[in-house]
Structures are given as C-alpha cells and as structure tokens.
N, C-alpha and C. Protein backbone atom coordinates (compact mmCIF):
# COMPACT_ATOMS: atom_id res chain seq x y z
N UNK A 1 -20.79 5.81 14.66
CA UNK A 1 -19.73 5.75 13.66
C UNK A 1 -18.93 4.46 13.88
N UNK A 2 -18.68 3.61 12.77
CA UNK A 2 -18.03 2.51 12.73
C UNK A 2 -16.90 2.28 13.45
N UNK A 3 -15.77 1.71 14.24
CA UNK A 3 -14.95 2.10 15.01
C UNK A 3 -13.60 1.51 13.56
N UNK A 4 -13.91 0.43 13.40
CA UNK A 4 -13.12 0.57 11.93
C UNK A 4 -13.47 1.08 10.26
N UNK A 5 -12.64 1.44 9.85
CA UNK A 5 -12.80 1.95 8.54
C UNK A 5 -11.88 0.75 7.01
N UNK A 6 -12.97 0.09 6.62
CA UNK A 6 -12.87 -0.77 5.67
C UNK A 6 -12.33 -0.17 4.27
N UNK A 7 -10.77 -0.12 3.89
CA UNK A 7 -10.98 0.00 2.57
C UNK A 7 -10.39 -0.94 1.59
N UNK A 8 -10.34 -1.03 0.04
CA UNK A 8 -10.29 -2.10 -0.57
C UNK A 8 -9.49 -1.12 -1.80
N UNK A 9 -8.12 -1.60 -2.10
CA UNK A 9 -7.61 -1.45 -3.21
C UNK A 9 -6.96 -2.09 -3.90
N UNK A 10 -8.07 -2.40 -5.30
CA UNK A 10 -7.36 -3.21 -6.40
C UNK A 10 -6.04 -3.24 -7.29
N UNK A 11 -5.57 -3.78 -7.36
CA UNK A 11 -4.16 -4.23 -7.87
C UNK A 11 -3.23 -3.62 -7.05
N UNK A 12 -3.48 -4.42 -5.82
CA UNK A 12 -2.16 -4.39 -4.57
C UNK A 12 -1.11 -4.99 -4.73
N UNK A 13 -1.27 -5.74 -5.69
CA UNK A 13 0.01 -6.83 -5.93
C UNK A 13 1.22 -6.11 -6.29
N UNK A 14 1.10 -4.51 -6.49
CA UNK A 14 1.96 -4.47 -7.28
C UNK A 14 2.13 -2.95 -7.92
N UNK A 15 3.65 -2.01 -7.96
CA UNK A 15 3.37 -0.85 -8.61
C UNK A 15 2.58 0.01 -7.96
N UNK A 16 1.43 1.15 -8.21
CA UNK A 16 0.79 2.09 -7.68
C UNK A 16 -0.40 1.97 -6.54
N UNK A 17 -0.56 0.35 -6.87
CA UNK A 17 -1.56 -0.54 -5.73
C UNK A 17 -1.03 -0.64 -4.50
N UNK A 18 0.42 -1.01 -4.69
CA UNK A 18 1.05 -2.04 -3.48
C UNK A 18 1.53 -0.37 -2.88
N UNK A 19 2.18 0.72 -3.59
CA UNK A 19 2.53 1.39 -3.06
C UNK A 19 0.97 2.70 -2.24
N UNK A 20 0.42 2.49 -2.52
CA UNK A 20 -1.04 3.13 -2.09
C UNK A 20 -1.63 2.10 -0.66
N UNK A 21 -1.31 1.28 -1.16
CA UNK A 21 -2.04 0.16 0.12
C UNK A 21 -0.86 0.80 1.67
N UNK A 22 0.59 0.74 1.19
CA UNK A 22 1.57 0.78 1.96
C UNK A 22 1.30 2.30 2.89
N UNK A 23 0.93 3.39 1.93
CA UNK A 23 0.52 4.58 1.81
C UNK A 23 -0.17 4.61 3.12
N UNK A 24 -1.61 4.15 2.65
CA UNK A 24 -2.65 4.11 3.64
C UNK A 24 -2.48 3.08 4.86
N UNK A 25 -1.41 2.40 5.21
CA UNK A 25 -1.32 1.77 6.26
C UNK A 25 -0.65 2.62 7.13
N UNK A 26 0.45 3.50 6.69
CA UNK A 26 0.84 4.31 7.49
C UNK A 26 0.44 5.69 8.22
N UNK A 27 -0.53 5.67 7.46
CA UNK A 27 -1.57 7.15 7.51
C UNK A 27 -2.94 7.71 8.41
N UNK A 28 -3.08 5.99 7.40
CA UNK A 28 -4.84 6.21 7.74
C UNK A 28 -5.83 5.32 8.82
N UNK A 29 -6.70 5.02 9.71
CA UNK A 29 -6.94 6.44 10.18
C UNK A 29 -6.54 7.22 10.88
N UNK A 30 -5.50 6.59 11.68
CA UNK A 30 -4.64 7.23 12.79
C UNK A 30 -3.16 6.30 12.36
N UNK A 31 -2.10 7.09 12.64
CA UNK A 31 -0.91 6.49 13.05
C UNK A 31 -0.74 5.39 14.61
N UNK A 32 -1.70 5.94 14.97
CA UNK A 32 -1.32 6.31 16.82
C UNK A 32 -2.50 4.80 16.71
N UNK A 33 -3.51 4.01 16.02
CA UNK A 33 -4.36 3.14 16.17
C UNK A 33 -4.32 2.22 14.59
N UNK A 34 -3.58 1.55 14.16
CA UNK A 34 -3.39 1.10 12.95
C UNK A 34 -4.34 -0.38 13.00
N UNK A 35 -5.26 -0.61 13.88
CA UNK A 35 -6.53 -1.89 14.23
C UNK A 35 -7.04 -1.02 13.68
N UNK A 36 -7.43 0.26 13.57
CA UNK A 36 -8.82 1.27 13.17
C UNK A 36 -8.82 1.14 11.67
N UNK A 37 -7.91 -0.06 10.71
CA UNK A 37 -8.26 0.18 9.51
C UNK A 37 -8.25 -1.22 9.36
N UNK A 38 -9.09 -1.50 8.48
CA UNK A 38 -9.29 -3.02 7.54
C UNK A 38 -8.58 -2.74 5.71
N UNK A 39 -7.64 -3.27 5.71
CA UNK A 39 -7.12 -2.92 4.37
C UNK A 39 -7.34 -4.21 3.14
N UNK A 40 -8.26 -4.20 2.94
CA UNK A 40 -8.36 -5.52 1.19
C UNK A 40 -7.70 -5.21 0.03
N UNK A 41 -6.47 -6.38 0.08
CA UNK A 41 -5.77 -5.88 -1.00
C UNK A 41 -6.39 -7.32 -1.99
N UNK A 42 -6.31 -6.19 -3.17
CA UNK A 42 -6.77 -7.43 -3.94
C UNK A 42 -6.10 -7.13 -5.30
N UNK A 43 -5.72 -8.34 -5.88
CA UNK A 43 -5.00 -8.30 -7.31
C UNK A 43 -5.01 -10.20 -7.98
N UNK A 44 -4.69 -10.24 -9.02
CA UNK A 44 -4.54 -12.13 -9.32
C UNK A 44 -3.25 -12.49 -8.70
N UNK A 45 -2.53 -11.72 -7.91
CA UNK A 45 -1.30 -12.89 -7.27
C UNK A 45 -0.70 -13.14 -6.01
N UNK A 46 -1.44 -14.35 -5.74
CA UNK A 46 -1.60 -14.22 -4.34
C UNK A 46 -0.40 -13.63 -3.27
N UNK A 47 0.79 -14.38 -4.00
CA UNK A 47 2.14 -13.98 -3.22
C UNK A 47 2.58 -12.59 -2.85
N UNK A 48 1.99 -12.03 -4.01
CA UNK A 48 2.70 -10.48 -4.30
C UNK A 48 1.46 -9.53 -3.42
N UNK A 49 0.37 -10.16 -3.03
CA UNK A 49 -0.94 -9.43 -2.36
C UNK A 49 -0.05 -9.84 -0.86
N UNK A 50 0.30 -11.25 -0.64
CA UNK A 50 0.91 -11.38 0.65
C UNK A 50 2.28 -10.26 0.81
N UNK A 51 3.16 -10.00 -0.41
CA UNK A 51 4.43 -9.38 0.48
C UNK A 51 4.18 -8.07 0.43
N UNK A 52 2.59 -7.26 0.05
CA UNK A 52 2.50 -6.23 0.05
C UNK A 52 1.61 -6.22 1.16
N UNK A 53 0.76 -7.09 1.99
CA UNK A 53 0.61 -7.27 3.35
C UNK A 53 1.55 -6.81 4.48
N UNK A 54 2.51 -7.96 3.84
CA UNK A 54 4.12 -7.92 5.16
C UNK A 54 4.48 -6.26 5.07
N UNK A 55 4.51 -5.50 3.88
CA UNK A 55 5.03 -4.03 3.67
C UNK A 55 4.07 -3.10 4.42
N UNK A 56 3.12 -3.61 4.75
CA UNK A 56 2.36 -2.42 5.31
C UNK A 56 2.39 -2.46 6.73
N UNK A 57 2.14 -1.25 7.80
CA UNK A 57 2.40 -1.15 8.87
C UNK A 57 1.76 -2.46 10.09
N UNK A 58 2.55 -2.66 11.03
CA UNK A 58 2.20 -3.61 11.74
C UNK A 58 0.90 -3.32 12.41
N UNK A 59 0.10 -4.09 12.90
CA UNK A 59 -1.54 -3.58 13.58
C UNK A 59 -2.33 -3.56 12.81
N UNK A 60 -2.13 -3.10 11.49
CA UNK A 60 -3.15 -3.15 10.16
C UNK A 60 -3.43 -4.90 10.12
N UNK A 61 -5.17 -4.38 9.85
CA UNK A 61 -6.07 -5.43 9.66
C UNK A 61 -5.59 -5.82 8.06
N UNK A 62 -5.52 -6.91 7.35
CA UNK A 62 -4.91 -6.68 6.07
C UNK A 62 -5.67 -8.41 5.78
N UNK A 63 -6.52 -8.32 4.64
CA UNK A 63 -7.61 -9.04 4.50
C UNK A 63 -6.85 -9.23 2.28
N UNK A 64 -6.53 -10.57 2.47
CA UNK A 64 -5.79 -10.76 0.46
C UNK A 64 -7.08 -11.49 0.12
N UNK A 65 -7.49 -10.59 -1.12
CA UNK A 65 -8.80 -10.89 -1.90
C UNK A 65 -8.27 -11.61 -3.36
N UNK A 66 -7.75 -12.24 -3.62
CA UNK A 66 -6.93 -12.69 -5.00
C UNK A 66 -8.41 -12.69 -6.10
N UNK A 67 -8.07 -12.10 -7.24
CA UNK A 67 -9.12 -11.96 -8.29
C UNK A 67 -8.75 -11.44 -9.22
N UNK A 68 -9.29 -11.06 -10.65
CA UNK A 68 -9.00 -10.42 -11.94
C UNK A 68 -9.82 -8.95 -11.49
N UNK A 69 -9.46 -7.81 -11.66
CA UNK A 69 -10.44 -6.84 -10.88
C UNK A 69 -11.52 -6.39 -12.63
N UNK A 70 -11.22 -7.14 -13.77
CA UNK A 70 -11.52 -6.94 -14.89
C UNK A 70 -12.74 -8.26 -15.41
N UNK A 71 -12.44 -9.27 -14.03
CA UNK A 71 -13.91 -10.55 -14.29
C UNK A 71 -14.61 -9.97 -13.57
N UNK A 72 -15.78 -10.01 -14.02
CA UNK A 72 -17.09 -9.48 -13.44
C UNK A 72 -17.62 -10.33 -12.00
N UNK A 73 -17.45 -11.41 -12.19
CA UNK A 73 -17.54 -12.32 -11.01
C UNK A 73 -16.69 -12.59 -9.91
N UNK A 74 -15.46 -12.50 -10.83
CA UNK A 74 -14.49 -11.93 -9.73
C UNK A 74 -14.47 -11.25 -8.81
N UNK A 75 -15.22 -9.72 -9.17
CA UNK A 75 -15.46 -8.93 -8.35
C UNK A 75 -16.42 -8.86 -7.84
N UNK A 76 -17.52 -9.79 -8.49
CA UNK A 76 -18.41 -9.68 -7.08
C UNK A 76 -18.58 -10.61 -6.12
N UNK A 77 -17.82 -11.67 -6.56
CA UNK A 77 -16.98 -12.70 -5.31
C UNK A 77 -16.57 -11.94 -4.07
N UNK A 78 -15.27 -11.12 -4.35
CA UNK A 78 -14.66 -9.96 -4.01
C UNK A 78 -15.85 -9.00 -3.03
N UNK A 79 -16.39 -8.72 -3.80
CA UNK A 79 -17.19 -7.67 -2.49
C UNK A 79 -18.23 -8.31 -1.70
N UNK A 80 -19.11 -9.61 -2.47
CA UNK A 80 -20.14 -10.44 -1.21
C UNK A 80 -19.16 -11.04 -0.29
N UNK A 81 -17.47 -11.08 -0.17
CA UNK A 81 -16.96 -11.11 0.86
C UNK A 81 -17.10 -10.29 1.69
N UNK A 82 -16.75 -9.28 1.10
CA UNK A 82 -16.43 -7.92 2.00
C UNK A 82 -17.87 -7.60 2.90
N UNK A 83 -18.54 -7.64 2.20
CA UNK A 83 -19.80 -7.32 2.71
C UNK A 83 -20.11 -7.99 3.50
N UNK A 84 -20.23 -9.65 3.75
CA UNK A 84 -20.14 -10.34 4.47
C UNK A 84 -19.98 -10.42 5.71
N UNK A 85 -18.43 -10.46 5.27
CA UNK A 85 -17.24 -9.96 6.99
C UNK A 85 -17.40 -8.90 7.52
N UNK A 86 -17.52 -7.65 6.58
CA UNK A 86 -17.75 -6.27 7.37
C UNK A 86 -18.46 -5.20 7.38
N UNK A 87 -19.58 -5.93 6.80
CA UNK A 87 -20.86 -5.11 6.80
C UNK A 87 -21.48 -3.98 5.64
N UNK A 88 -19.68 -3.41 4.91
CA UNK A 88 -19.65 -2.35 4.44
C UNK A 88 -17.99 -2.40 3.82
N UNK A 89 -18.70 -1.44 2.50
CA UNK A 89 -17.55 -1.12 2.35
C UNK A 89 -16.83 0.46 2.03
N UNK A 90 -16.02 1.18 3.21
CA UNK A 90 -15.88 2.70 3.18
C UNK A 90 -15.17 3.64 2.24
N UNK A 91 -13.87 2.69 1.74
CA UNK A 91 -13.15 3.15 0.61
C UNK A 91 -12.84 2.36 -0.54
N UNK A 92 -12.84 2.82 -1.62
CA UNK A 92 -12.55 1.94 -3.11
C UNK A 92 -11.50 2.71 -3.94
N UNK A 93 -10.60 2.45 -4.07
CA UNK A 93 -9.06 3.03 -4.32
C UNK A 93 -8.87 1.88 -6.00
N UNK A 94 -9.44 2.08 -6.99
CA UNK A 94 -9.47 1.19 -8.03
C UNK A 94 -8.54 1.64 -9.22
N UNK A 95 -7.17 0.33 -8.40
CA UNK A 95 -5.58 0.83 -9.01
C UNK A 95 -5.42 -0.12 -10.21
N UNK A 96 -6.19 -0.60 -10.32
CA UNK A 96 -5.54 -2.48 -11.20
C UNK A 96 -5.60 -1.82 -12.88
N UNK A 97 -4.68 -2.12 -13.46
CA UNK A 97 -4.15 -1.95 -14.52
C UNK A 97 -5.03 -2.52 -15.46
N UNK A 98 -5.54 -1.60 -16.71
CA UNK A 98 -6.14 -3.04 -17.49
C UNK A 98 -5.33 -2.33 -18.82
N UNK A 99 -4.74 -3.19 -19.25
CA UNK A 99 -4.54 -3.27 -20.83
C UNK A 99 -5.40 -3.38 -22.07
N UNK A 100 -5.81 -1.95 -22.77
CA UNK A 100 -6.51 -2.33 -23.63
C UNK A 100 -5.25 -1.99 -25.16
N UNK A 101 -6.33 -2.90 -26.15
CA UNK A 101 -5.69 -3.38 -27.44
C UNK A 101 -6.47 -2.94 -28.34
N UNK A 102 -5.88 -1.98 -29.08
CA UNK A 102 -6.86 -1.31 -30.44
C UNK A 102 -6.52 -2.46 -31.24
C-alpha cells in the first residue's frame, strides 16, 4: 500500500474547491501524519491556488496545477504531471465551476 495518498481537486482557487482542499488537509489521511497526503490543487489562478496552499494544514504535500479544468489539454497536461511525479492518481474531487449558456 502506497505510504502516500495522492489527491487532486479542481477549482481550488476558490469557494467549494479551496474550502474542500482545506477540508481534506485537516482530515485526511491522518491528523497525527499530514506528509501521508499529496494535495493538487488546481484551478486558472495561480495566486488564489497559492493562498489556498498557505490555508491548508502545515506538513501537507501541496503540489499548484494552474489550468482551465474545462480545456481538454489542460487537463491532460494536468494529469501526465501527476502521473509523472506520482505514479498515480488516488482521489479526484471535481469542484471547478463551469458556466453554461442556453
């Protein structure tokens, strides 16, 4: 079993993202070991992916993926990272807002 647990949630920047990312830093997988999680926040702004970094618990691995989670390339920019760096990816928490227009 992996000793860290990789997860990735889109539109961290912000609202139900940033507050879910914050969520799971304090939680998951242990309180008591906050290295045991890799958290990818990803949204288009970089700043707001950084101060929702700084908000989450100290020890958390915290990895800013900046992207449209709605460009197709974007996202798979986005995950041949992930995959890359960590082999895998364990959770997908897919918060990012899209606006549609009748």
């Amino acid at each position: 079993m992996p000793s860290q647990r990789v997860i990735l949630v889109t539109g961290a920047s912000g609202g139900i993202g940033r507050a879910t990312s914050i969520s799971l830093s304090n939680t998951f997988p242990s309180p008591a070991q906050p290295e045991q999680l890799v958290l990818v926040l990803v949204g288009r702004r970089q700043a707001e992916l950084e101060e929702t970094g700084r908000q989450c618990r100290d020890g958390t691995l915290i990895e800013v993926a900046t992207g449209d989670a709605s460009n197709e390339e974007d996202v798979k920019r986005i995950f041949e990272t992930v995959k890359s760096k960590y082999g895998r990816l364990d959770v997908l928490f897919n918060v990012s807002a899209v606006n549609c227009w009748y």
